[in-house]
N, C-alpha and C. Protein backbone atom coordinates (compact mmCIF):
# COMPACT_ATOMS: atom_id res chain seq x y z
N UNK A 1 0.82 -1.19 0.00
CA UNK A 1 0.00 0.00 0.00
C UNK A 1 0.87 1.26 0.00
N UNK A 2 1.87 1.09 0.58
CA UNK A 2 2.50 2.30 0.90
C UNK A 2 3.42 2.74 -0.58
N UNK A 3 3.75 1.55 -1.18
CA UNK A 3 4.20 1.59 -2.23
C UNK A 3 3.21 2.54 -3.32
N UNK A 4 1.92 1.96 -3.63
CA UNK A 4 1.13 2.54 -4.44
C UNK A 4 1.37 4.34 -4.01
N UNK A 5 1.10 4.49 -3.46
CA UNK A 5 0.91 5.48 -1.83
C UNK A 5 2.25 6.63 -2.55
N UNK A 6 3.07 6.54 -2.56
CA UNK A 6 4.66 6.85 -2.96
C UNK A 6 4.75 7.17 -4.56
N UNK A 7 4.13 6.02 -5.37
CA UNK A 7 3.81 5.99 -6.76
C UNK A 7 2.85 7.71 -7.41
N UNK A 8 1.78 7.48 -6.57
CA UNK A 8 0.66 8.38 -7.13
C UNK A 8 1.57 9.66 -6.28
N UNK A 9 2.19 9.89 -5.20
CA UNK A 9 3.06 11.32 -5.08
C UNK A 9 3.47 11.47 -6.19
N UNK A 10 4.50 10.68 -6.96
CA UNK A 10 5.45 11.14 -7.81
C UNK A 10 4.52 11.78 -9.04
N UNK A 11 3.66 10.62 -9.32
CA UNK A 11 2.53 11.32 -10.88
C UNK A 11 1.96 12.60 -10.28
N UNK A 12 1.81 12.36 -8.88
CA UNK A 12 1.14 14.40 -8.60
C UNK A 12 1.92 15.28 -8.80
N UNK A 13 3.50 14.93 -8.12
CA UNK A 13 4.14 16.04 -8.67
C UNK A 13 5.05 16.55 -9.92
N UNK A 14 5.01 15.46 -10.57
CA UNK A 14 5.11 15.66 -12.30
C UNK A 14 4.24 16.22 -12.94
N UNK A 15 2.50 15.79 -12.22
CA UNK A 15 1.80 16.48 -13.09
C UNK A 15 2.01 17.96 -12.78
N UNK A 16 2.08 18.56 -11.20
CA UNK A 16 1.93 20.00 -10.90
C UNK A 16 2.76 20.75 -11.62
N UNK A 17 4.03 19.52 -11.63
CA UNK A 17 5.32 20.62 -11.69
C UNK A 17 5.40 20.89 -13.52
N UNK A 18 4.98 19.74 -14.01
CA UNK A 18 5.09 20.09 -16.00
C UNK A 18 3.30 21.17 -15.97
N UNK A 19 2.49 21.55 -14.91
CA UNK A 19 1.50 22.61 -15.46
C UNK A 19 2.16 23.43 -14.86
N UNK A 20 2.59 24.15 -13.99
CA UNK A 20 3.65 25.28 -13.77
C UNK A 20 4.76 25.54 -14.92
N UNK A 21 5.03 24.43 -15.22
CA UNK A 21 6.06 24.82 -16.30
C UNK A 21 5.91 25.68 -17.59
N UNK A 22 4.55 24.87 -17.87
CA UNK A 22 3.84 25.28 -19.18
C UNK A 22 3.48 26.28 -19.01
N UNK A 23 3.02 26.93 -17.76
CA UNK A 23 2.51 27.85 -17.78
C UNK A 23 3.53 29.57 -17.55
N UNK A 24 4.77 28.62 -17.12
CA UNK A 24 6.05 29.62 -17.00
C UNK A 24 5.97 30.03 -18.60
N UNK A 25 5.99 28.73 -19.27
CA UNK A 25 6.30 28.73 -20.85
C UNK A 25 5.66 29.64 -21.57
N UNK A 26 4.11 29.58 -20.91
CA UNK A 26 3.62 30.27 -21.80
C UNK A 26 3.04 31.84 -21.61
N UNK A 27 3.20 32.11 -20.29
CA UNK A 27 3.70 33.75 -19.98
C UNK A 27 4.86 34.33 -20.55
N UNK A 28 6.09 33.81 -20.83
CA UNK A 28 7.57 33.65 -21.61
C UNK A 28 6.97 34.17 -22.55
N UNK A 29 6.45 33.02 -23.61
CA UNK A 29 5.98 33.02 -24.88
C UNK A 29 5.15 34.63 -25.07
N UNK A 30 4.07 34.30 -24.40
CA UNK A 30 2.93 35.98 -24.73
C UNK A 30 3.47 37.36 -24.53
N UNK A 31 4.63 37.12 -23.53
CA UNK A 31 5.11 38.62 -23.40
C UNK A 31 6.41 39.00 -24.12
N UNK A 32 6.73 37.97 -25.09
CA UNK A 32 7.57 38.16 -25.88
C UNK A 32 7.67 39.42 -26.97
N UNK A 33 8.46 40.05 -27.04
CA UNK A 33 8.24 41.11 -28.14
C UNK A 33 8.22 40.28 -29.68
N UNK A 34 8.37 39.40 -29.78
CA UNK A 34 8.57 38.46 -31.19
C UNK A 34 6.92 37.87 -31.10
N UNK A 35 6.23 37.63 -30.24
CA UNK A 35 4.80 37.28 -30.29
C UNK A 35 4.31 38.54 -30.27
N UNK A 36 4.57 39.86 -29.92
CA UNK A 36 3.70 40.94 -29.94
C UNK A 36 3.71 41.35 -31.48
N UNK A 37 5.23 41.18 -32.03
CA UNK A 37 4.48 41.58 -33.64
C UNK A 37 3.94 40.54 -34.72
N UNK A 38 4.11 39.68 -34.26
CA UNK A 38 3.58 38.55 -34.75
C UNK A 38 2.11 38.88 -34.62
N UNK A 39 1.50 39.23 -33.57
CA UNK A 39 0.12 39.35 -33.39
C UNK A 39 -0.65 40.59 -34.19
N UNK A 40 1.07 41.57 -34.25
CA UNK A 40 0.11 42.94 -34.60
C UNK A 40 0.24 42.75 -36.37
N UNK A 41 0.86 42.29 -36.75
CA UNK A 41 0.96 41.59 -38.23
C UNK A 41 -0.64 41.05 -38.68
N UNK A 42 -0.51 40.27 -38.19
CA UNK A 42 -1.76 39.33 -38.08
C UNK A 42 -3.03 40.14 -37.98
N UNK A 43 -2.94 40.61 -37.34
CA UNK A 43 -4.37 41.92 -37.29
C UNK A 43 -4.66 41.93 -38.01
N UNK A 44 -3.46 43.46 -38.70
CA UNK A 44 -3.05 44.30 -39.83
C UNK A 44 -3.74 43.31 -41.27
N UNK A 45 -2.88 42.26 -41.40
CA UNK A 45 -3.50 41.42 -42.45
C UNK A 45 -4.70 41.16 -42.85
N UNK A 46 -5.35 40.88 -41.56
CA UNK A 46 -6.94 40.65 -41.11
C UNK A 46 -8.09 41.98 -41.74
N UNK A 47 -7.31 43.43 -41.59
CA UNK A 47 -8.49 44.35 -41.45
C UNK A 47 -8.54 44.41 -43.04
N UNK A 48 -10.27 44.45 -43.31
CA UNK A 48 -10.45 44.60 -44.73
C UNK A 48 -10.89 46.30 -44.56
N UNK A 49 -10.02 47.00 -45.04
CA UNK A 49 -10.36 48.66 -45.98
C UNK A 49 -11.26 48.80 -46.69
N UNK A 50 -12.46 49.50 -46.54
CA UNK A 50 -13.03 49.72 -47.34
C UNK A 50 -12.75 50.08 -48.49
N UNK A 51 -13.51 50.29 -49.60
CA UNK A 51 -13.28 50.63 -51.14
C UNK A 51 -13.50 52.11 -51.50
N UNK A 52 -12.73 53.03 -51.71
CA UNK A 52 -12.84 54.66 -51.92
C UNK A 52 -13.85 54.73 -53.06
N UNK A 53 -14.96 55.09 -52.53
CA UNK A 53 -15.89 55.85 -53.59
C UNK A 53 -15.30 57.07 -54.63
N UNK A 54 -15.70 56.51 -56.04
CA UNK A 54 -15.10 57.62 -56.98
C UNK A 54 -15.78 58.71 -56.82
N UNK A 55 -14.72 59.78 -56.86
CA UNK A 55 -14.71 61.35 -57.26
C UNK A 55 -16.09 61.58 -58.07
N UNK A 56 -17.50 62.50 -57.76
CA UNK A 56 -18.33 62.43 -58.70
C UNK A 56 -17.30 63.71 -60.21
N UNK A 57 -18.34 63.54 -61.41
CA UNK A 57 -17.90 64.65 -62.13
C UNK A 57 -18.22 65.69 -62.33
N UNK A 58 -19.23 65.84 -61.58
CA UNK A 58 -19.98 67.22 -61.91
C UNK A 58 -20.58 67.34 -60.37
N UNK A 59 -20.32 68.60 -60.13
CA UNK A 59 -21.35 68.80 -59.06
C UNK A 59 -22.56 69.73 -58.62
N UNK A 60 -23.75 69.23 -57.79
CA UNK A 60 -25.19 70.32 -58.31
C UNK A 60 -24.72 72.19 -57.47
N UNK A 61 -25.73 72.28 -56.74
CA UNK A 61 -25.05 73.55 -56.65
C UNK A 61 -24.92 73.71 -55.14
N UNK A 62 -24.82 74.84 -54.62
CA UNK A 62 -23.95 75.00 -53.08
C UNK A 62 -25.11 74.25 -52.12
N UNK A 63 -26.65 75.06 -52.51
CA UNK A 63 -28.01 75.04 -51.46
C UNK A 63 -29.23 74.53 -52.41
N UNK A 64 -30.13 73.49 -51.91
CA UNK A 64 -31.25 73.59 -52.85
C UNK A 64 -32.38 74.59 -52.56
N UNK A 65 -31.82 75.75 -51.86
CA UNK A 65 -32.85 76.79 -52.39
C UNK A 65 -32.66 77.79 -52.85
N UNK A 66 -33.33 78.55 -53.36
CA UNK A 66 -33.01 79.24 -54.27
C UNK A 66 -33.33 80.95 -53.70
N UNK A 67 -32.45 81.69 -54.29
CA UNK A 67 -32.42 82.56 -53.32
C UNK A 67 -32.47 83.87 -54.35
């Protein structure tokens, strides 16, 4: 029993200690300046611009009333 007992410590603290890790890893990772432009790239790529309406050619007059 004590054996089992000893066993399941070790898998608890492999498991705690590799999710701390990952999670060291992946605060590392996000505050990286190499992931910040990576992200702001990615945006940028993302935003669709609208389409510039053409210039009319003629235009009516200043007021529609008439004075």
């Amino acid at each position: 029993m004590a054996k089992i007992s000893q066993i399941l410590s070790i898998l608890s603290f492999i498991l705690s200690a590799s999710t701390v890790g990952a999670g060291v890893y992946g605060y590392m990772m996000v505050t990286s300046e190499d992931f910040k432009e990576k992200m702001i790239q990615e945006v940028i790529s993302n935003i669709k611009m609208p389409e510039m309406p053409e210039m009319p050619k003629t235009t009516g007059g200043v007021s529609p009333f008439k004075i």
